[in-house]
N, C-alpha and C. Protein backbone atom coordinates (compact mmCIF):
# COMPACT_ATOMS: atom_id res chain seq x y z
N UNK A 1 251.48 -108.68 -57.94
CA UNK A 1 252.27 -108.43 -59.14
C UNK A 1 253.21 -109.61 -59.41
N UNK A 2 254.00 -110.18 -58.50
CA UNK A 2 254.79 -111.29 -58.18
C UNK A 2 253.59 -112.66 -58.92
N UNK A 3 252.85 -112.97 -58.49
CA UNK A 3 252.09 -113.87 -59.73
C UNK A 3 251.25 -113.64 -60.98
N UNK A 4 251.89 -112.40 -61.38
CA UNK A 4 251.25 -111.90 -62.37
C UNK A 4 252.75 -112.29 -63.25
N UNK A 5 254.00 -111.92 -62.63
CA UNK A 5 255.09 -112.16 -63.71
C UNK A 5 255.08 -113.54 -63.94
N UNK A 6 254.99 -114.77 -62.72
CA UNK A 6 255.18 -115.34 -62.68
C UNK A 6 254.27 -116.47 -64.13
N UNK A 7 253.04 -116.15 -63.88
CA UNK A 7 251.44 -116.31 -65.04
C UNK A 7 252.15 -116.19 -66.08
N UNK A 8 253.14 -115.01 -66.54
CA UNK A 8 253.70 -114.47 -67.44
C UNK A 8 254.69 -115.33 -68.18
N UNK A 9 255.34 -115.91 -66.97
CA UNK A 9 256.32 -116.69 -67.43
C UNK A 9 256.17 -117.92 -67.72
N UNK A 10 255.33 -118.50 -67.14
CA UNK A 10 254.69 -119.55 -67.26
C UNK A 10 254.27 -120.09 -68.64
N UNK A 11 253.50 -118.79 -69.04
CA UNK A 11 252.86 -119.14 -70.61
C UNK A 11 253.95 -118.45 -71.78
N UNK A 12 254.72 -118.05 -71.42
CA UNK A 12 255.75 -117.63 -72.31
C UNK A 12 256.43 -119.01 -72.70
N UNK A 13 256.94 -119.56 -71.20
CA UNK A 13 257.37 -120.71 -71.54
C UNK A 13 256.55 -122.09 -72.39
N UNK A 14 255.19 -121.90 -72.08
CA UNK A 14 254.63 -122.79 -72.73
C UNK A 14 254.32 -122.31 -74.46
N UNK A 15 254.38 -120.91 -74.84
CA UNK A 15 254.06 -121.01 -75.68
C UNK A 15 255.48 -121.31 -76.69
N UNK A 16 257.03 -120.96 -75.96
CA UNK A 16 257.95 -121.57 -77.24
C UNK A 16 257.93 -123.01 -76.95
N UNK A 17 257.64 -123.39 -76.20
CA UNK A 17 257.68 -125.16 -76.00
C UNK A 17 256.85 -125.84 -77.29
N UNK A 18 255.77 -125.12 -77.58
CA UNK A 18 255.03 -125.17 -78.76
C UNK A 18 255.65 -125.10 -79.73
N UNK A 19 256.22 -123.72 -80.08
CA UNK A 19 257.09 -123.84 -81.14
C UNK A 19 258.07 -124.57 -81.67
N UNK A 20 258.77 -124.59 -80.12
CA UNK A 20 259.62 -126.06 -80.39
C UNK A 20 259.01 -127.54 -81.26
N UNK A 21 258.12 -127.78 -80.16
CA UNK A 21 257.24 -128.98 -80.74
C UNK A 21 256.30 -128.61 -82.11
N UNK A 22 255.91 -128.13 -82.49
CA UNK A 22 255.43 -127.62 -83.78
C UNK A 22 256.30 -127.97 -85.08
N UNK A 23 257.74 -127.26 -84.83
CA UNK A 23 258.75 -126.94 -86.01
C UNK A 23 260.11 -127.91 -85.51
N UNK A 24 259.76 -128.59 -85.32
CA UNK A 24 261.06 -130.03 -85.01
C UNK A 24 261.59 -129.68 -85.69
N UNK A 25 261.22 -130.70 -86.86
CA UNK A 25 261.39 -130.78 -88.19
C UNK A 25 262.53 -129.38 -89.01
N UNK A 26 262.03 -128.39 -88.11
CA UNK A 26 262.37 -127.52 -89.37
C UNK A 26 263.76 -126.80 -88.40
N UNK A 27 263.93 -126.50 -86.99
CA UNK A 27 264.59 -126.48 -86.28
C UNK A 27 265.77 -127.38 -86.40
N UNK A 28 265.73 -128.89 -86.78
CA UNK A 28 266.70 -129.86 -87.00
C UNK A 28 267.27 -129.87 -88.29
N UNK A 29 267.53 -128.83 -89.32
CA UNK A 29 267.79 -128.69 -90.52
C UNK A 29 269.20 -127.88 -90.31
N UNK A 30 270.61 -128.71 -90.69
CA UNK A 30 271.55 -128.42 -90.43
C UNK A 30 271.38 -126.52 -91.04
N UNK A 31 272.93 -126.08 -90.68
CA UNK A 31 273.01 -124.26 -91.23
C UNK A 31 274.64 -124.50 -91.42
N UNK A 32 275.38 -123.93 -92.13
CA UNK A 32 276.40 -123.49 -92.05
C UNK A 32 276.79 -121.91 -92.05
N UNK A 33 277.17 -121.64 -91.24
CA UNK A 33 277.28 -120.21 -91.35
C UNK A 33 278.79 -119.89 -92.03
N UNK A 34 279.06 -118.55 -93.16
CA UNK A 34 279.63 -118.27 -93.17
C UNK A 34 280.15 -116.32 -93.06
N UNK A 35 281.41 -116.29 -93.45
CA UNK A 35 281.57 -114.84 -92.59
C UNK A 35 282.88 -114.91 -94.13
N UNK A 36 282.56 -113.82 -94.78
CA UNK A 36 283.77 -113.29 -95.87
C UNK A 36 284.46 -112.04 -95.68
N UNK A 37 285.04 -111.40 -94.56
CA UNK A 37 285.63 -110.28 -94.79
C UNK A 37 286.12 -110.13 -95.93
N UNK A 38 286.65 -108.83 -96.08
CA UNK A 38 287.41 -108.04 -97.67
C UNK A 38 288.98 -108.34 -97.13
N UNK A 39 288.95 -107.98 -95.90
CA UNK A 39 290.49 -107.96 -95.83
C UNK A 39 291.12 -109.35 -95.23
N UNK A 40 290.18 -110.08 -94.91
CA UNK A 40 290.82 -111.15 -94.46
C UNK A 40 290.01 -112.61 -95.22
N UNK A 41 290.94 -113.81 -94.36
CA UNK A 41 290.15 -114.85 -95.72
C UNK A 41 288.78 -115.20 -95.53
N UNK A 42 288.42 -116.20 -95.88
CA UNK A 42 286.67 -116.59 -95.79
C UNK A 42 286.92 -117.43 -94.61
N UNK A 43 285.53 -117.59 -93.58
CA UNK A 43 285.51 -118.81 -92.52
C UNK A 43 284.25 -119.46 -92.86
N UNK A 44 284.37 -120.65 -92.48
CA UNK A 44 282.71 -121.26 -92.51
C UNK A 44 282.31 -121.58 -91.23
N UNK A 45 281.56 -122.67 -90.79
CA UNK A 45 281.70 -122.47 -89.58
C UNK A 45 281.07 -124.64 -89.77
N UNK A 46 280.96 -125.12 -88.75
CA UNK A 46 280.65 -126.79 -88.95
C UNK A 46 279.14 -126.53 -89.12
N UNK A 47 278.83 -127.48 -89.71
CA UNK A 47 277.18 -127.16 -89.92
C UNK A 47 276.29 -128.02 -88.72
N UNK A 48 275.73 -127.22 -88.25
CA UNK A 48 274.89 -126.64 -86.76
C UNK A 48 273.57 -126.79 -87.18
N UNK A 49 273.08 -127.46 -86.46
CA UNK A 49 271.51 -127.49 -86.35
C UNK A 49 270.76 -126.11 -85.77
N UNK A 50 270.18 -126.36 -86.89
CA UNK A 50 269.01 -124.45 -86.34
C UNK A 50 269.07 -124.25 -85.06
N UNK A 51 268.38 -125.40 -83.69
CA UNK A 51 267.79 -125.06 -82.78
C UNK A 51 269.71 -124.78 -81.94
N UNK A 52 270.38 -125.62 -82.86
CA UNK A 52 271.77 -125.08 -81.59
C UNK A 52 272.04 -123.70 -81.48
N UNK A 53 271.62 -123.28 -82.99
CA UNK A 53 271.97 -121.50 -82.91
C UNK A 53 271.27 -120.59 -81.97
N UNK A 54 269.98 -121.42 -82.43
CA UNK A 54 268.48 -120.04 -81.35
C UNK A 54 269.48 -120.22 -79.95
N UNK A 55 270.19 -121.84 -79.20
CA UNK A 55 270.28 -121.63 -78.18
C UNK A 55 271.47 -120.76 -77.91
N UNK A 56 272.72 -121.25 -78.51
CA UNK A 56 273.63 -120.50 -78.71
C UNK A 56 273.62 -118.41 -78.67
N UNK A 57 272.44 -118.41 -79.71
CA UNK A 57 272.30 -116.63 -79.34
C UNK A 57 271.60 -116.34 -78.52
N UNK A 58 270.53 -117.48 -77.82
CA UNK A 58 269.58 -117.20 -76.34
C UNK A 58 271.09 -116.84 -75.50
N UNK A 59 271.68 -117.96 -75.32
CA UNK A 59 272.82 -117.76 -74.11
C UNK A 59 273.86 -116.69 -74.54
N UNK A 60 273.74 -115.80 -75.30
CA UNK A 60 275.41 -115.31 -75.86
C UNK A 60 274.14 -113.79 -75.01
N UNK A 61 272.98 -113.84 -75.40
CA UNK A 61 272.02 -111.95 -75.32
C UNK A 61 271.98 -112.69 -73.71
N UNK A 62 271.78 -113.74 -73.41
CA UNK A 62 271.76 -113.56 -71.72
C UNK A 62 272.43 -113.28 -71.38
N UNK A 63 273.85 -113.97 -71.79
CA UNK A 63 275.46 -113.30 -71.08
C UNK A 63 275.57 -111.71 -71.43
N UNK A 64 275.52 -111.21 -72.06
CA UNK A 64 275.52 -109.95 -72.64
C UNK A 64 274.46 -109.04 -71.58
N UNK A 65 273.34 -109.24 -71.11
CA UNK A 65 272.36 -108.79 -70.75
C UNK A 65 272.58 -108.75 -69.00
N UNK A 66 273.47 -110.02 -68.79
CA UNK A 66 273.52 -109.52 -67.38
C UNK A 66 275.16 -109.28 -66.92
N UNK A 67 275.86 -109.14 -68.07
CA UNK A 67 277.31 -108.04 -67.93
C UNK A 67 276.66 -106.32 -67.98
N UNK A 68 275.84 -106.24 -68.57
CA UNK A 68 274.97 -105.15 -68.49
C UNK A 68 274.73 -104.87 -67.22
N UNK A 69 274.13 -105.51 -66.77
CA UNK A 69 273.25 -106.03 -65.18
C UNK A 69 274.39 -105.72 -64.41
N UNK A 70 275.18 -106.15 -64.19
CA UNK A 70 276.19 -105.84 -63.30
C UNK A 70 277.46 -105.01 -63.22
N UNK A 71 277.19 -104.24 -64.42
CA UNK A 71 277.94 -103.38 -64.60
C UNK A 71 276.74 -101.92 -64.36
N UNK A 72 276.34 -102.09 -64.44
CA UNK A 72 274.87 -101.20 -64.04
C UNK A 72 274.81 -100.94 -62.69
N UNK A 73 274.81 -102.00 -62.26
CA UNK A 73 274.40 -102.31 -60.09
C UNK A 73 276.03 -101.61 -59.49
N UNK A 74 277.36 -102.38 -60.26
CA UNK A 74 278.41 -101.89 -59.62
C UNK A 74 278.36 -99.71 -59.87
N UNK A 75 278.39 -99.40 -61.04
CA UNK A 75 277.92 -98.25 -61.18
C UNK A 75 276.99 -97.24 -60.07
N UNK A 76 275.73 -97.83 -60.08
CA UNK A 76 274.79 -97.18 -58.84
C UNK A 76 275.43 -97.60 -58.10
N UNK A 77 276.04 -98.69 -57.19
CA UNK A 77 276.94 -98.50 -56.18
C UNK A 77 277.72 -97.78 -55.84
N UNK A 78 278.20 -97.25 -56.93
CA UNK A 78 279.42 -96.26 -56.71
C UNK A 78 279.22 -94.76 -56.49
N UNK A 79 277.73 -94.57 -57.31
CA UNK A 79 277.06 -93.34 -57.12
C UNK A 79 276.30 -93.71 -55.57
N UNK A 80 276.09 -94.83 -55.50
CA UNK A 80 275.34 -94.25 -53.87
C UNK A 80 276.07 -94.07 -52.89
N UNK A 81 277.42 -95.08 -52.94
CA UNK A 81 278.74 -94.51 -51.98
C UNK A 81 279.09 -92.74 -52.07
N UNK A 82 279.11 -92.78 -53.40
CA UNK A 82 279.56 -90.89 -53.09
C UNK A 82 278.56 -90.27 -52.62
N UNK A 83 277.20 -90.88 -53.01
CA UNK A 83 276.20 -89.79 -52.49
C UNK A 83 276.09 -89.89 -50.93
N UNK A 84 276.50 -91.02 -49.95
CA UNK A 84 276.45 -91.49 -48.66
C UNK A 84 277.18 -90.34 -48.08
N UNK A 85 278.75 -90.49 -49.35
CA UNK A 85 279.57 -89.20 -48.29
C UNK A 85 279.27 -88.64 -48.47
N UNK A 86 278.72 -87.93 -49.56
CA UNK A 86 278.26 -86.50 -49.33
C UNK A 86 277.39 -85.89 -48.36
N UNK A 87 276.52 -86.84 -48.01
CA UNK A 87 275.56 -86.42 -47.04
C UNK A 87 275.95 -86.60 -45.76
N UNK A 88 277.44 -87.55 -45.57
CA UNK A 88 277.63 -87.83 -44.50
C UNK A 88 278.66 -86.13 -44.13
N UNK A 89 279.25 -85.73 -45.36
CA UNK A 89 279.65 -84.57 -44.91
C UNK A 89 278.94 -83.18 -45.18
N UNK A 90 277.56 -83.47 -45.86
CA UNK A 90 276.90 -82.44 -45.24
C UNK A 90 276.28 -82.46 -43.82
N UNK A 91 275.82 -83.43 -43.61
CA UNK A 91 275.56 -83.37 -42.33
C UNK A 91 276.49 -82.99 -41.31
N UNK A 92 278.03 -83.33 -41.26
CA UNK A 92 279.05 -82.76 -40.16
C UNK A 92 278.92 -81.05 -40.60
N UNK A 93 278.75 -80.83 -41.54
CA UNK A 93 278.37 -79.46 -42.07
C UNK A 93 277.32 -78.69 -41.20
N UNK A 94 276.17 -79.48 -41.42
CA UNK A 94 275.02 -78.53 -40.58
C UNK A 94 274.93 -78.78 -39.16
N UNK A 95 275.73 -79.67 -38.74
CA UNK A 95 276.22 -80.15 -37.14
C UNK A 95 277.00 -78.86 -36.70
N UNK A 96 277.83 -78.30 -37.59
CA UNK A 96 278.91 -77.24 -37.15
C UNK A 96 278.19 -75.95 -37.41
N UNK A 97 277.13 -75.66 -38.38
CA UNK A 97 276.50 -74.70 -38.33
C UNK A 97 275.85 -74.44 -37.14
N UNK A 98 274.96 -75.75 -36.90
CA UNK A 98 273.69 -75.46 -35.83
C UNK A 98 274.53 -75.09 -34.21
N UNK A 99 275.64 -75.96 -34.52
CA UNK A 99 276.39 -75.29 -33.24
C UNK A 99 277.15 -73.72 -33.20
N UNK A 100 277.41 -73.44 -34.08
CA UNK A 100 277.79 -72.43 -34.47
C UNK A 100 276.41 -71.29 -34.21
N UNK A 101 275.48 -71.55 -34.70
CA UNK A 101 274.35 -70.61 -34.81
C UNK A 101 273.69 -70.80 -33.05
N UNK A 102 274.01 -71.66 -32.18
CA UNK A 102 273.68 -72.01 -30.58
C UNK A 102 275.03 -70.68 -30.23
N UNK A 103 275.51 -71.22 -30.26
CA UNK A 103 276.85 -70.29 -30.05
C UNK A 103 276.64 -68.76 -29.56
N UNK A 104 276.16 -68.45 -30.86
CA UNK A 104 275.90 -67.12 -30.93
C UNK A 104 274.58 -66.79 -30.99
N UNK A 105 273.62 -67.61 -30.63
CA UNK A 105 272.61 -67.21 -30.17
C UNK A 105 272.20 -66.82 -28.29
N UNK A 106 273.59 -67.95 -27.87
CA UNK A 106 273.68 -67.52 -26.68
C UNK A 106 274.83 -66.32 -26.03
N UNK A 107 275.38 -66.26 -27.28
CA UNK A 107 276.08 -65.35 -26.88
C UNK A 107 275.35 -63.86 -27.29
N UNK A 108 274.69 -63.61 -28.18
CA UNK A 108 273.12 -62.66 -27.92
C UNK A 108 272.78 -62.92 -27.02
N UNK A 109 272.22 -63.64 -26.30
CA UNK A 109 271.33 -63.17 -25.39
C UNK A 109 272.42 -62.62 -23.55
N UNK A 110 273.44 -63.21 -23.59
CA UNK A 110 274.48 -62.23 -23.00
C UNK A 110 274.60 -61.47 -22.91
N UNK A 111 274.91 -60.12 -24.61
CA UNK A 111 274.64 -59.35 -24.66
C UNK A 111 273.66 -58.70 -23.97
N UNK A 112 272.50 -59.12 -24.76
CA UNK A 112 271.12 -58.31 -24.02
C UNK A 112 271.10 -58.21 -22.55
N UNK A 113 271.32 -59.50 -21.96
CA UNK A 113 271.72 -58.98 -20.66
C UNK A 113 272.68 -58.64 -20.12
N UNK A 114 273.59 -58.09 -20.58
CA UNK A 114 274.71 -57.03 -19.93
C UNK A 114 273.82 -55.43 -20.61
N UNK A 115 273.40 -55.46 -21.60
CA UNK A 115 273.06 -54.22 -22.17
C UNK A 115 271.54 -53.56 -21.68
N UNK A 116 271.19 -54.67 -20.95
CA UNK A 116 270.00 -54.26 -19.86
C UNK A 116 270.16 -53.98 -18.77
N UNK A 117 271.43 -54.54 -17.96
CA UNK A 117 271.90 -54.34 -17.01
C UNK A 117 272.40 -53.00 -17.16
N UNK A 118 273.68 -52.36 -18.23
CA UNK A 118 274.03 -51.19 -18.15
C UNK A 118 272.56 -50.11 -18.05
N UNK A 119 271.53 -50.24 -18.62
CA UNK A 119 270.42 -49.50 -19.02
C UNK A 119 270.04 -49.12 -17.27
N UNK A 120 269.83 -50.46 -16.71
CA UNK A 120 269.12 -50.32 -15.42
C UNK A 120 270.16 -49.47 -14.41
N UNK A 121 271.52 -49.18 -14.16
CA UNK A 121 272.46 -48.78 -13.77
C UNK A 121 272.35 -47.18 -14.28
N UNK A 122 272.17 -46.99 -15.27
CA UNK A 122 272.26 -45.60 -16.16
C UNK A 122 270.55 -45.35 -15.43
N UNK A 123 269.93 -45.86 -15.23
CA UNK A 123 268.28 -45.16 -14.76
C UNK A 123 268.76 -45.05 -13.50
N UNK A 124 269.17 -45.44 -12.96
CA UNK A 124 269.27 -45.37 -11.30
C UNK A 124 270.05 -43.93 -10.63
């Protein structure tokens, strides 16, 4: 599976390298972006070559994508810590049962033998 992503990535990468090389031309065509809120004034922004933007929003969804990522991992961490204790105190749980249930399983069978003993005493 591991060189199957890898195959994957490989030609992914080769195929925007293409695109790149394909659309130079059209990639190197300045942009100005602008932004007009209602309540506030107008901004423009310096005029930016196409391909700075693609990179610019490649890196802004990666950063974004692995604050995700690690806010995700710290999360299940935190659920597997509680789930650790929990099991760490169910288990002292069924530690105190099973001793509990020895307990008085030997203390039945005590019984039975004192209550066999009286039996054999009462036949005699």
């Amino acid at each position: 599976m591991r060189y199957i992503k890898v195959f994957f990535l490989v030609f992914l990468f080769f195929l925007v390298m293409m695109l790149f090389v394909q659309n130079q031309a059209s990639f190197s065509d300045m942009v100005t972006l602008k932004f007009d809120p209602m309540f506030a004034p107008a901004m423009t922004s310096a005029p930016l070559p196409r391909y700075a933007l693609l990179l610019i929003s490649f890196a802004i969804g990666a950063a974004v994508v692995l604050i995700m990522l690690m806010w995700d991992r710290v999360t299940l961490s935190g659920r597997l810590s509680a789930a650790r204790r929990r099991a760490g105190s169910l288990q002292k749980q069924l530690e105190k049962v099973t001793a509990e249930k020895e307990k008085l399983i030997a203390e039945k069978a005590q019984l039975e033998a004192a209550v066999k003993e009286l039996e054999s005493e009462e036949a005699e």
